[in-house]
Protein backbone atom coordinates (compact mmCIF):
# COMPACT_ATOMS: atom_id res chain seq x y z
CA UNK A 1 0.00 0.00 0.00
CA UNK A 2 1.43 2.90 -1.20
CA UNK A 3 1.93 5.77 1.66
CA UNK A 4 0.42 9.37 1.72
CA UNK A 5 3.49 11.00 0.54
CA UNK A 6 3.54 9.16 -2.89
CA UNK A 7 0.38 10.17 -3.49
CA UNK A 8 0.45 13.94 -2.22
CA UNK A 9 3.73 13.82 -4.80
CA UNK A 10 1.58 12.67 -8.25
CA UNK A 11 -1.54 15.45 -6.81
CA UNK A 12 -1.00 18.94 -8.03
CA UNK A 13 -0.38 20.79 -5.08
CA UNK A 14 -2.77 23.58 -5.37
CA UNK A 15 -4.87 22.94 -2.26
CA UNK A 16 -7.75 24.48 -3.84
CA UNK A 17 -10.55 22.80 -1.66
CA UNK A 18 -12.44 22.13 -4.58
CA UNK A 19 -12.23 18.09 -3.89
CA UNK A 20 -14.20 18.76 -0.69
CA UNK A 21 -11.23 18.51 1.38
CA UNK A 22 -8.91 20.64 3.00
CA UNK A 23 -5.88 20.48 1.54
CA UNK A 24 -4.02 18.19 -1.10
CA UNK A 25 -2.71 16.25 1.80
CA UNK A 26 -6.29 15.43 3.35
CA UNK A 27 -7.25 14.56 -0.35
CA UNK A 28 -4.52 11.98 -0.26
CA UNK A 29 -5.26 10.15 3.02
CA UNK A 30 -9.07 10.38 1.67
CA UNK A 31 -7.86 8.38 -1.56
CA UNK A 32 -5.62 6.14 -0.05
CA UNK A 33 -8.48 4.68 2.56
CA UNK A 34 -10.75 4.61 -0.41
CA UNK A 35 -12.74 7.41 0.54
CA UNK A 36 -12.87 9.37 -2.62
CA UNK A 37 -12.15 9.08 -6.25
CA UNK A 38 -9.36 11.16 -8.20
CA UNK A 39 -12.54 12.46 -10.55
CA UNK A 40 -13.17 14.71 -7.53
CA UNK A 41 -9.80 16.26 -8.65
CA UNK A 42 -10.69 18.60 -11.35
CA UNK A 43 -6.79 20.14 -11.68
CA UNK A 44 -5.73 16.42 -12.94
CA UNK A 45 -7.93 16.31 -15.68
CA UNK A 46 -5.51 19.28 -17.37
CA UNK A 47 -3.54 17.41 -19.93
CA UNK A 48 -0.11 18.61 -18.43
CA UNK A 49 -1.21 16.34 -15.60
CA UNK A 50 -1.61 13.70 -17.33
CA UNK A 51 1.44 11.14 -16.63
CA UNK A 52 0.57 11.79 -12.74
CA UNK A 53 -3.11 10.67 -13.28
CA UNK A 54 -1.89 7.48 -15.26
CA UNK A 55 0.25 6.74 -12.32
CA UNK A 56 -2.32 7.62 -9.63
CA UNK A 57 -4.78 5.08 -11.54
CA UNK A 58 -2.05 2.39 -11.92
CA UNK A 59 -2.37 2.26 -7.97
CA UNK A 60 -4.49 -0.21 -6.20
CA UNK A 61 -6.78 1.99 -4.59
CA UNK A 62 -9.81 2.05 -6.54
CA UNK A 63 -8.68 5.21 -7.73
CA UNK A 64 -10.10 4.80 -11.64
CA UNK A 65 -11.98 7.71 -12.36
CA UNK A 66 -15.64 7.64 -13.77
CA UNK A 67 -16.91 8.87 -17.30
CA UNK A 68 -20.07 10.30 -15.89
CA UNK A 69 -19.83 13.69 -17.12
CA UNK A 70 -21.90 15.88 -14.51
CA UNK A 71 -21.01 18.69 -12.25
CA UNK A 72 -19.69 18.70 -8.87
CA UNK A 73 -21.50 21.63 -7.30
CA UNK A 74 -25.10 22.09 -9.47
CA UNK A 75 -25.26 17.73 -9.99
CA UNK A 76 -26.05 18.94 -13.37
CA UNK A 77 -25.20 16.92 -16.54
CA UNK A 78 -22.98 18.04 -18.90
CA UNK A 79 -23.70 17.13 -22.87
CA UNK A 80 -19.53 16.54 -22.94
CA UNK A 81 -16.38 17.57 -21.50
CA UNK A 82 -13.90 20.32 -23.25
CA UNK A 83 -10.35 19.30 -23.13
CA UNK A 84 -6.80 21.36 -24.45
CA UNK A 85 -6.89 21.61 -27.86
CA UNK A 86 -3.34 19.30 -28.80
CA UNK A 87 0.03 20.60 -27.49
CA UNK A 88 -1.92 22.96 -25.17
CA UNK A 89 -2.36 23.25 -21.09
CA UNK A 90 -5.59 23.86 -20.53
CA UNK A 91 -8.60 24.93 -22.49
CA UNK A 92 -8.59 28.59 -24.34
CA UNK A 93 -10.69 30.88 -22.71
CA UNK A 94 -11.33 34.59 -24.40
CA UNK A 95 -11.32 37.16 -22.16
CA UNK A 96 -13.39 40.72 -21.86
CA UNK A 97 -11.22 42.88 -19.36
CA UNK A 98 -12.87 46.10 -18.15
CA UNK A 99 -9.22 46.86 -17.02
CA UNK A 100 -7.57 50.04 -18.11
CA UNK A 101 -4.69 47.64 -18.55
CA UNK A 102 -3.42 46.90 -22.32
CA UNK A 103 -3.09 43.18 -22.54
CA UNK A 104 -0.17 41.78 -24.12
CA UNK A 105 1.05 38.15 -25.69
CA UNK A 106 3.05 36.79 -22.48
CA UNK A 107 1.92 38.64 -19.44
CA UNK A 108 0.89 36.85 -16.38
CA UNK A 109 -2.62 37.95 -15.69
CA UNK A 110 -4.67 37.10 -12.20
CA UNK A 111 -8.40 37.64 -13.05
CA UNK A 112 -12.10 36.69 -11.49
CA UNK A 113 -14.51 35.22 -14.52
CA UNK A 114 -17.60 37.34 -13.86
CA UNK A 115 -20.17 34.45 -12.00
CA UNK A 116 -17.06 32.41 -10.53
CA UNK A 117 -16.11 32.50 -7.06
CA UNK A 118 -11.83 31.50 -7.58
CA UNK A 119 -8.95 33.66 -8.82
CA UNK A 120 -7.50 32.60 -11.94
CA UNK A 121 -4.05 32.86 -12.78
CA UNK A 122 -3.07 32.79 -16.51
CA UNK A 123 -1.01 33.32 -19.50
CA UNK A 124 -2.34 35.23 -22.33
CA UNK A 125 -0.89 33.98 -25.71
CA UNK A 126 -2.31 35.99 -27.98
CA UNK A 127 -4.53 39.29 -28.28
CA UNK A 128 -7.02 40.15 -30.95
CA UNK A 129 -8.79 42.61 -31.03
CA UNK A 130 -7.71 43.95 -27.90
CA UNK A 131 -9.20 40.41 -26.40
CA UNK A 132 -6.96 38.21 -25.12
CA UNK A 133 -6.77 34.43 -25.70
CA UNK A 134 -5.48 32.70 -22.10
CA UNK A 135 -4.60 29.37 -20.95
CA UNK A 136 -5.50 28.67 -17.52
CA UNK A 137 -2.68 28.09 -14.60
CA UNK A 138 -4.37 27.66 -11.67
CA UNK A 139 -6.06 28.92 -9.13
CA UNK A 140 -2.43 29.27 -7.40
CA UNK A 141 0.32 31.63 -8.48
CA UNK A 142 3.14 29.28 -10.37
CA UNK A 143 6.86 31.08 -10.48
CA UNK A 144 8.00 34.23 -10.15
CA UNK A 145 6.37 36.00 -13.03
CA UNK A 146 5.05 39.62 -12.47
CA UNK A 147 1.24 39.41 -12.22
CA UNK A 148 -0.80 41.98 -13.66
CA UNK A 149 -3.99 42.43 -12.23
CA UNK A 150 -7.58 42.73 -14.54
CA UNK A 151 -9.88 42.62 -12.00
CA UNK A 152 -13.56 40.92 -12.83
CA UNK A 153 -13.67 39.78 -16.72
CA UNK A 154 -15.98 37.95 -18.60
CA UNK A 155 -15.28 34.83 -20.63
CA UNK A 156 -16.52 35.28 -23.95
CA UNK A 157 -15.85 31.92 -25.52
CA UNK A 158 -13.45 28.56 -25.08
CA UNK A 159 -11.63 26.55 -27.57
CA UNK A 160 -10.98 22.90 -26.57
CA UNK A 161 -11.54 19.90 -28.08
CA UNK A 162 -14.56 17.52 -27.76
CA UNK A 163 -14.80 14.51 -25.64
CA UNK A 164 -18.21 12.95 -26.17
CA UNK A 165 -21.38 13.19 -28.10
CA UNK A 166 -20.75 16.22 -31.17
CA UNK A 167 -23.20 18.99 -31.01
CA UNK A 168 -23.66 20.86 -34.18
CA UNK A 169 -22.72 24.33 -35.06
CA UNK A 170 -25.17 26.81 -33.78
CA UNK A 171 -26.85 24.54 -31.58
CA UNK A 172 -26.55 25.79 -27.02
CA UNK A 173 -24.65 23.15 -25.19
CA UNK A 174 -23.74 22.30 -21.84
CA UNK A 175 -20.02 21.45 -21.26
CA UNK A 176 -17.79 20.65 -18.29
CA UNK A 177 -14.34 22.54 -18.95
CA UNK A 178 -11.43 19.69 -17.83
CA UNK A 179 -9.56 22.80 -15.96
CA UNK A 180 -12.13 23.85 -14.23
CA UNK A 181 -10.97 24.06 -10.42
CA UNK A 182 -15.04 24.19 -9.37
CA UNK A 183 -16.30 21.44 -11.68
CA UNK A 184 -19.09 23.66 -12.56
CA UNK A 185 -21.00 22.99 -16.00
CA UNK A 186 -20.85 25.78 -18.19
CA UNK A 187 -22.77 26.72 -21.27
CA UNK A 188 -22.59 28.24 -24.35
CA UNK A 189 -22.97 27.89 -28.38
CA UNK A 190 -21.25 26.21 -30.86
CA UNK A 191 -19.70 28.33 -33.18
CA UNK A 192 -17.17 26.66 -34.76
CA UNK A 193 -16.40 23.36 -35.75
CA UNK A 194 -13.40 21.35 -37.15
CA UNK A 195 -13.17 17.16 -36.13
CA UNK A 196 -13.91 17.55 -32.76
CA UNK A 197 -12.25 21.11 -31.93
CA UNK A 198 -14.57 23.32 -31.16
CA UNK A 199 -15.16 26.99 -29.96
CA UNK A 200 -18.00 27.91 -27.69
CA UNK A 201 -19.39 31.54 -27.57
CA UNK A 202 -21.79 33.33 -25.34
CA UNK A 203 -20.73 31.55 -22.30
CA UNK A 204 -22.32 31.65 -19.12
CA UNK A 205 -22.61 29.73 -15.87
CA UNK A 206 -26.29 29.75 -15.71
CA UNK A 207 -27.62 26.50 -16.96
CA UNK A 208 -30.76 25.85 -18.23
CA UNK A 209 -32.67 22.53 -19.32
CA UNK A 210 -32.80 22.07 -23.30
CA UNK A 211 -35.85 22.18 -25.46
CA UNK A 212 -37.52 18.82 -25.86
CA UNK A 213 -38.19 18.81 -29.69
CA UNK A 214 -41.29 17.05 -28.60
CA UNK A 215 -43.29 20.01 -27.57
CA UNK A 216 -42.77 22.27 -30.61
């Protein structure tokens, strides 16, 4: 049986709380008695985690996590997940600043998503527009970069790729975003698609049931 401190090592570190416990350290003890599941950890669903997951699931402590795609906070279910589009560390997220600040390609940016309780922490890689595209870092500062603050912002779409049933373009979805420290299903519509990379516009964290095509 492996010991607490091989498992805190493969978790991310972030002691975010959103797992329901504590602290990383908590959430390791939990797994090891077989307590919890590592699909409570929404951080190791980011593809740069995923050698550590692999490992964490190669234990024997009924750590395999489940394909039910469904929220952690709202129970609600999600029509898929959004994952990194390929080579990338988290799903893109546009952002609408109402910062005086000038975004730029690079900077270090520490923002609240208008709706969302956590601090983000990202990188913007590129600006269009005057919008910048970000990928997500955490809800915890990583290095020493200088951190700009923009205050509340909006997310005005994502850009990930597709893990389950395809939607078609134009049609409102409900999604689960794989970095999403809350686990909160999102939603949004389908603007563009190519295979199963998609972007999502018009997001928002309200979520309401679909039309049954029955009653038109």
């Amino acid at each position: 049986m492996k010991k607490n401190n091989d498992i805190l090592q493969l978790l991310p570190g972030f002691n975010c709380g959103v797992c329901g416990y504590p602290n990383c350290e908590s959430f390791a003890s939990a797994l090891r008695e077989g307590l919890t599941g590592l699909n409570k950890c929404r951080v190791l669903e980011q593809d740069r985690y995923k050698k550590n997951r692999i490992e964490l699931e190669r234990l024997d402590l009924s750590l395999k996590q489940t394909n039910e795609c469904t929220g952690l906070i709202d129970h609600c279910k999600a029509d898929f997940r959004l994952y990194p589009l390929p080579g990338e560390i988290s799903c893109r997220e546009t952002l609408v600043s109402f910062s005086p600040v000038k975004p730029e390609k690079n900077m270090t940016v520490r923002y609240r998503p208008l709706g969302c309780p956590i601090i983000h922490f990202a990188r913007i890689i590129t600006v269009k527009h005057g919008l910048p595209d970000v990928w997500v870092t955490g809800p915890g500062r990583a290095g020493n970069d200088e951190i700009t603050d923009l205050g509340i912002c909006m997310i005005l779409s994502f850009q990930g790729v597709i893990d389950g049933k395809m939607p078609e373009v134009g049609q409102t979805v409900k999604f689960l975003p794989g970095h999403c420290m809350m686990g909160k299903v999102h939603s949004g519509v389908i603007v563009h698609l190519e295979d199963n990379k998609a972007r999502i516009d018009c997001i928002d964290l309200k979520i309401w049931e679909h039309a049954n095509k029955s009653e038109y």
